[in-house]
Protein backbone atom coordinates (compact mmCIF):
# COMPACT_ATOMS: atom_id res chain seq x y z
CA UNK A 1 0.00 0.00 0.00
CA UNK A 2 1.27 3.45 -1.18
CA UNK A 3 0.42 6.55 0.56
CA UNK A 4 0.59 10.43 -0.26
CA UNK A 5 1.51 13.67 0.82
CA UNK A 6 1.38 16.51 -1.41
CA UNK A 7 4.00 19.34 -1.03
CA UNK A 8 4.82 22.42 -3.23
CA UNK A 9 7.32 22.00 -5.91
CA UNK A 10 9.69 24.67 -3.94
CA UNK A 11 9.64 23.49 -0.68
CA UNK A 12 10.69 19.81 -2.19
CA UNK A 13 13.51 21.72 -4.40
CA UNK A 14 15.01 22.45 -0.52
CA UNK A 15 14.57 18.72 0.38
CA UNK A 16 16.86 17.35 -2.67
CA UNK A 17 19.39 14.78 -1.58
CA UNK A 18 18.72 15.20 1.70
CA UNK A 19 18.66 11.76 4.05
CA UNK A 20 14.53 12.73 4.80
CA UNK A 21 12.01 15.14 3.97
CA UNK A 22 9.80 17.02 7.50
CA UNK A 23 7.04 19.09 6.09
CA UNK A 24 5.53 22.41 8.48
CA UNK A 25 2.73 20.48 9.57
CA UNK A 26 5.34 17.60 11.86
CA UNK A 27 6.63 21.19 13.39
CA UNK A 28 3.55 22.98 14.00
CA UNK A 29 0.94 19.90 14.61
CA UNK A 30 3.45 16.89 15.31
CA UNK A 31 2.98 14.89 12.37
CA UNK A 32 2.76 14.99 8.49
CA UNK A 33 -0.16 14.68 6.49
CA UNK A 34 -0.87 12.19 3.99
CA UNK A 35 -3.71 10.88 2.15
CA UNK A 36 -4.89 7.60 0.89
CA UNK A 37 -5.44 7.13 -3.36
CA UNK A 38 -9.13 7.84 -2.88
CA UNK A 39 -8.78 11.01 -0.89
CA UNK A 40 -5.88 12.33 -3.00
CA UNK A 41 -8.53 14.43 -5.43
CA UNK A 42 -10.39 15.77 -2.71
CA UNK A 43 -7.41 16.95 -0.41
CA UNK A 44 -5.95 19.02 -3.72
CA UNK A 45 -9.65 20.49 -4.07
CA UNK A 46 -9.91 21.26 -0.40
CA UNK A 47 -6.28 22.94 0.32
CA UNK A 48 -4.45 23.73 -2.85
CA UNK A 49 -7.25 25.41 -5.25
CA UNK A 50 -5.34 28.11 -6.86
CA UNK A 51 -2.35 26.60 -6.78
CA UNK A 52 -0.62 25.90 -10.37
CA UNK A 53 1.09 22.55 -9.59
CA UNK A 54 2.19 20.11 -6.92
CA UNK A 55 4.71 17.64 -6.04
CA UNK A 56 2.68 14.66 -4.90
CA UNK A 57 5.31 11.83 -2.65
CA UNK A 58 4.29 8.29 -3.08
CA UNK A 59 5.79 7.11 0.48
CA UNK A 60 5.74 2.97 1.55
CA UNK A 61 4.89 3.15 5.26
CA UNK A 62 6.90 -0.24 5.78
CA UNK A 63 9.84 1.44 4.87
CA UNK A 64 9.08 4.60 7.54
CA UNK A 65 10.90 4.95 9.94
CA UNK A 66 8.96 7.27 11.98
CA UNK A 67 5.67 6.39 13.30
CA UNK A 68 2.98 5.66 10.93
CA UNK A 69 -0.77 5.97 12.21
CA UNK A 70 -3.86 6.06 10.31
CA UNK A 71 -6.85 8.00 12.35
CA UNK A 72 -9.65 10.36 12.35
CA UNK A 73 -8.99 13.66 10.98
CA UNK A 74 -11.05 15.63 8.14
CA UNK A 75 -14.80 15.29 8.60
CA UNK A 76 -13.93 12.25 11.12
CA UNK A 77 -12.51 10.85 8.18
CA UNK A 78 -9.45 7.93 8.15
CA UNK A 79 -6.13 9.59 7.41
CA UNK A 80 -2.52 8.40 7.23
CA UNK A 81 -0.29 10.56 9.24
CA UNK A 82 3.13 10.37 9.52
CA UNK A 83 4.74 11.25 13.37
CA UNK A 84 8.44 12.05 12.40
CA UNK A 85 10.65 12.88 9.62
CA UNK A 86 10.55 10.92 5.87
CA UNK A 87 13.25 9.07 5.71
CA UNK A 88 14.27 9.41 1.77
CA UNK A 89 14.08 5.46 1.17
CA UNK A 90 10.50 5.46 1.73
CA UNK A 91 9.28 7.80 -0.59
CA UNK A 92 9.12 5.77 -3.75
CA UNK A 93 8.08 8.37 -6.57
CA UNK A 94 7.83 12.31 -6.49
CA UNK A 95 5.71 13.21 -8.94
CA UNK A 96 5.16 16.53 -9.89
CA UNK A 97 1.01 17.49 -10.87
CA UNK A 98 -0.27 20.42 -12.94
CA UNK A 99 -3.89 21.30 -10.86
């Protein structure tokens, strides 16, 4: 199972061949969001309308090695979150998305 997190193209540019990639969110909340396939569409509607594109990481949670947790979030919705850095060999693809 694959998982997502969507990030602007220029905060990823700072994350380049670094050993793992912590977005605001594990700073300011204490954990990184992410979103399964089916909630990918509605997370870019929701948060980045008006943005021109994205960087969307594919990241394998068995390869984390931070805490992984899915739970409640959005609308008491399941969400994967992510409590702790990326470590760069878990993020499979980075795949950059015109919106």
């Amino acid at each position: 199972m694959i998982v997502y997190h969507i990030v602007l193209p220029e905060i990823w540019a700072n994350f380049a061949g670094k050993p793992e990639y912590a977005a605001e969110s594990l700073y300011s909340e204490g954990f990184i969001h992410c979103s399964f396939a089916t909630q990918l569409d509605a997370v870019l509607e929701r948060y980045y309308s008006g943005i021109e594109k994205v960087v969307i990481l594919e990241i394998d949670p068995d390869k984390l090695s931070s805490r992984y947790v899915e739970e409640p979030s959005t609308n008491n919705e399941i969400y994967p979150h992510i409590y702790g850095p990326i470590n760069q060999d878990a993020i499979v693809n980075a795949v950059e998305r015109k919106l």
